[in-house]
N, C-alpha and C. Protein backbone atom coordinates (compact mmCIF):
# COMPACT_ATOMS: atom_id res chain seq x y z
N UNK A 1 232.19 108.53 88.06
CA UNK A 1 233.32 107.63 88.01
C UNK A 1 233.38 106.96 86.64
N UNK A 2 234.68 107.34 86.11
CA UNK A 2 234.78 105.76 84.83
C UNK A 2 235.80 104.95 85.03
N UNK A 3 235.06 103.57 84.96
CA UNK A 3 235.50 102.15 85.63
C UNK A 3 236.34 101.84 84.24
N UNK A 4 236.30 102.25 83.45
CA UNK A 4 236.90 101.42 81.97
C UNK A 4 236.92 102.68 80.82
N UNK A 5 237.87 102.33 79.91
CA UNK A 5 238.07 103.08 78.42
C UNK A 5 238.00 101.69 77.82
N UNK A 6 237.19 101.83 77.11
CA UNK A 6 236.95 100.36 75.65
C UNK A 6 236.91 101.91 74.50
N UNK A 7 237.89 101.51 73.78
CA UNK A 7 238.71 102.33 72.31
C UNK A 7 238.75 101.20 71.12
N UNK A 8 238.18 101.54 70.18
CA UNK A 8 238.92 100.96 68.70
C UNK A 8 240.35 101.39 68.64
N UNK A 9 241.03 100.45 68.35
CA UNK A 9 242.46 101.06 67.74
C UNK A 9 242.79 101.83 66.84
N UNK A 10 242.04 101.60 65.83
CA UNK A 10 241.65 102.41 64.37
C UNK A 10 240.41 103.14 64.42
N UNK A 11 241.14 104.85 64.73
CA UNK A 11 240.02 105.86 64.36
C UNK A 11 240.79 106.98 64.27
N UNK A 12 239.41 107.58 64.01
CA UNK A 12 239.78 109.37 63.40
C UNK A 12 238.88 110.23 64.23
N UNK A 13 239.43 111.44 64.59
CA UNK A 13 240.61 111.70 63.88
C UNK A 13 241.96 111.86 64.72
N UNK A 14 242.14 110.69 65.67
CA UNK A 14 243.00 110.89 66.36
C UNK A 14 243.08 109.10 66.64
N UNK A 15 244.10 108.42 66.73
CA UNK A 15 243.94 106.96 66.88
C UNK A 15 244.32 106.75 68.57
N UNK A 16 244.17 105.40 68.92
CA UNK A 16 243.64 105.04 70.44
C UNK A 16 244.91 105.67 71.04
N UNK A 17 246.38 105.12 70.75
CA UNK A 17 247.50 105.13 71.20
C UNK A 17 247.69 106.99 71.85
N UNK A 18 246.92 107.77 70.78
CA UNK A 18 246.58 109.56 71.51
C UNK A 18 245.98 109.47 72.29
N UNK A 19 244.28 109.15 72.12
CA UNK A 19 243.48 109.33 73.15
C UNK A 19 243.55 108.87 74.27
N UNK A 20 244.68 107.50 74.39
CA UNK A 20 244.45 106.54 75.95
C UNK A 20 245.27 107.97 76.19
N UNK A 21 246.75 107.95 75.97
CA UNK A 21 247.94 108.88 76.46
C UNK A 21 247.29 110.25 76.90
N UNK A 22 246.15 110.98 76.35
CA UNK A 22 245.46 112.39 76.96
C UNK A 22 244.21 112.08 77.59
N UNK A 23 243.69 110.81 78.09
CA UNK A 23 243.05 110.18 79.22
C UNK A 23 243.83 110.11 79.93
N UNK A 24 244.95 109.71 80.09
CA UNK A 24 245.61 108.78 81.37
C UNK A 24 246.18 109.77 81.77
N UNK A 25 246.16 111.24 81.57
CA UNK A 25 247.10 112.55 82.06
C UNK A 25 245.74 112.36 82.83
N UNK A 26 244.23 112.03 82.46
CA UNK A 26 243.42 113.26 83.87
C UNK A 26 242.71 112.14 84.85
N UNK A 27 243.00 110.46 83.71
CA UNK A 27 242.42 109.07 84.99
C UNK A 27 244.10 108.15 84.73
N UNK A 28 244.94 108.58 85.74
CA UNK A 28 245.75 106.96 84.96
C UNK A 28 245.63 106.17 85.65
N UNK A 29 244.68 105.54 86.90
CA UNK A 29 244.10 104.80 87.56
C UNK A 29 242.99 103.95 86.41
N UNK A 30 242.28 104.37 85.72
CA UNK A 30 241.37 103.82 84.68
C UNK A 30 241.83 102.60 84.06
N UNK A 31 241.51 101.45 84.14
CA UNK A 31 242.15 100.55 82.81
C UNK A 31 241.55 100.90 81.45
N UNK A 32 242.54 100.19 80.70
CA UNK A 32 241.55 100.60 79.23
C UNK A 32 241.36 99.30 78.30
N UNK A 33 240.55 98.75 77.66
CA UNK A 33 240.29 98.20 76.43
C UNK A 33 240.18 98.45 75.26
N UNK A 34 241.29 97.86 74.82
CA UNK A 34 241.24 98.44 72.91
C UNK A 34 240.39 96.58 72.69
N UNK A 35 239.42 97.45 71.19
CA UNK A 35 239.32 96.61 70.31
C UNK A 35 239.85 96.59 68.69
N UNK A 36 239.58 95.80 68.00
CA UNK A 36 240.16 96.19 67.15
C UNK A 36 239.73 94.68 65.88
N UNK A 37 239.50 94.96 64.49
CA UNK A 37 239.21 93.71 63.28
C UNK A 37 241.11 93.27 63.30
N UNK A 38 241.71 94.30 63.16
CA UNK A 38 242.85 92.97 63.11
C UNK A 38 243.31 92.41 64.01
N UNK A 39 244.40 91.51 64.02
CA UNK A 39 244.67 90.37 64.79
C UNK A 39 245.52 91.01 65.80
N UNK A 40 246.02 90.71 66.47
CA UNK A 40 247.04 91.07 67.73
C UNK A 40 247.90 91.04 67.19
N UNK A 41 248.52 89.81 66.31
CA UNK A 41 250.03 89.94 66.18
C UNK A 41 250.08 91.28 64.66
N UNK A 42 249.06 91.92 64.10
CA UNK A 42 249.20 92.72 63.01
C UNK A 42 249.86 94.10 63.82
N UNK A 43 248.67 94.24 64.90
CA UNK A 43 248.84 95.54 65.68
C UNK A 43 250.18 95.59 66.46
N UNK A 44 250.42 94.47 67.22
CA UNK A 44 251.81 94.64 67.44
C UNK A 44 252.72 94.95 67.27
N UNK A 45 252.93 93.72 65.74
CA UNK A 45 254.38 93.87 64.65
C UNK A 45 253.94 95.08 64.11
N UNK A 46 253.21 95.94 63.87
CA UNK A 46 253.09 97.57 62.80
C UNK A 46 253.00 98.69 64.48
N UNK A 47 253.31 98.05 65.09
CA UNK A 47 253.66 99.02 66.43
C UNK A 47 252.63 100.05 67.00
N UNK A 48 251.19 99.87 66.36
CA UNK A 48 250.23 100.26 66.94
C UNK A 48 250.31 99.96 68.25
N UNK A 49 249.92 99.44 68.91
CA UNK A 49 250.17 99.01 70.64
C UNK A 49 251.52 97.95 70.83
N UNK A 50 251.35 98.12 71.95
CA UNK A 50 252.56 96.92 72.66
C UNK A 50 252.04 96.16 73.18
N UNK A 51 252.75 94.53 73.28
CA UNK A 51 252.52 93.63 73.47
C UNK A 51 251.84 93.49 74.82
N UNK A 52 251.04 92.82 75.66
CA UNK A 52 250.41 92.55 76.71
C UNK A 52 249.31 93.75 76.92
N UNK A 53 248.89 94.34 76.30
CA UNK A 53 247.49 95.51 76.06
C UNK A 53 246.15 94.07 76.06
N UNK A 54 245.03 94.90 77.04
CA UNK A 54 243.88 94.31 76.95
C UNK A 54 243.81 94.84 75.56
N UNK A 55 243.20 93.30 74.68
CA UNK A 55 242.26 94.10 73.28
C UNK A 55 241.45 92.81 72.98
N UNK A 56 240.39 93.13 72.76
CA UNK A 56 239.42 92.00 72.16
C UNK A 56 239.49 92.56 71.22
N UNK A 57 239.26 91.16 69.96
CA UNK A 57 239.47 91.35 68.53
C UNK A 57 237.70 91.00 68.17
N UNK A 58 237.22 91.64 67.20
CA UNK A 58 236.10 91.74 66.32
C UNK A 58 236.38 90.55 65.61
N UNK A 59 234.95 90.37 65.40
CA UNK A 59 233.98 90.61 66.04
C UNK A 59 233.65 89.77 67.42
N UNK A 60 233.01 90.14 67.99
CA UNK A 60 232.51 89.77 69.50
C UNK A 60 231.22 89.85 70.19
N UNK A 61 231.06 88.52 70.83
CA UNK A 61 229.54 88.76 71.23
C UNK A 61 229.22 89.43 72.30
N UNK A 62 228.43 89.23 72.63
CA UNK A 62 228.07 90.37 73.98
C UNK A 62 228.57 89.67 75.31
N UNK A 63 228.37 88.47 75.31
CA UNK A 63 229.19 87.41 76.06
C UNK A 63 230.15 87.77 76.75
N UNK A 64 230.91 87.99 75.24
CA UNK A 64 232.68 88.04 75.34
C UNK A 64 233.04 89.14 75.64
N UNK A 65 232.08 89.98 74.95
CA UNK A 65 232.73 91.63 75.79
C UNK A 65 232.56 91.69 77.38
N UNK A 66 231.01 91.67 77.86
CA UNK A 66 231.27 91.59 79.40
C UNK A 66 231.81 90.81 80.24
N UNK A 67 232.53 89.44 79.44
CA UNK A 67 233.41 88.93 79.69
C UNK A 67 234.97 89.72 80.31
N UNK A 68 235.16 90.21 79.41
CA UNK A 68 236.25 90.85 79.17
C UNK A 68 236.63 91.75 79.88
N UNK A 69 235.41 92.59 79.81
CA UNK A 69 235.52 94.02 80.67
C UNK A 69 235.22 93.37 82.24
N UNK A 70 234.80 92.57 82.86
CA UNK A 70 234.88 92.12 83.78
C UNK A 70 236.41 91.77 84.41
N UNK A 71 237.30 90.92 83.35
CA UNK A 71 238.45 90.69 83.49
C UNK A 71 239.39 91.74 83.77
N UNK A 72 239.26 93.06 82.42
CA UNK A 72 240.18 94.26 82.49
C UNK A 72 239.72 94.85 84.15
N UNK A 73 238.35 95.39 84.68
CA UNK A 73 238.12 95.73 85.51
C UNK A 73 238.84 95.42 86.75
N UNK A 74 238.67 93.75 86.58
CA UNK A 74 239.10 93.48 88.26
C UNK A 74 240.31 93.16 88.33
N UNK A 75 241.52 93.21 87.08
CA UNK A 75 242.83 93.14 87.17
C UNK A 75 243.80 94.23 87.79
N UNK A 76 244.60 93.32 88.56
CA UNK A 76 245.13 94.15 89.73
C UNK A 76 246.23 95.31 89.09
């Protein structure tokens, strides 16, 4: 079973916005988490993701991530 996708937004050689879209053809039950060093409103306004996407921004403690992924997990 995978409970979660946690993705950087920025990679190679294919960026998150591909890989969630050819995940979610074989789990689209899965939630996913992007992270990412820039800010939310960068990724937004340059149309990398859309607005209301789980993403924790870098850096982050360990805290905050299983924080997080706790949150994405149990959201309905």
């Amino acid at each position: 079973a995978i409970d979660l996708l946690l993705t950087d937004v920025i990679m190679a050689p294919i960026d998150a916005v591909e890989l969630v879209e050819q995940f979610s053809k074989l789990r689209p039950e899965t939630p996913v988490l992007y992270m990412s060093g820039y800010t939310d409103n960068v990724i937004v306004h340059r149309g990398m993701l859309d607005p209301g996407v789980n993403l924790l921004q870098k850096p982050f403690s360990m805290k905050v991530l299983l924080a997080k992924v706790r949150d994405v997990i149990k959201a309905p």
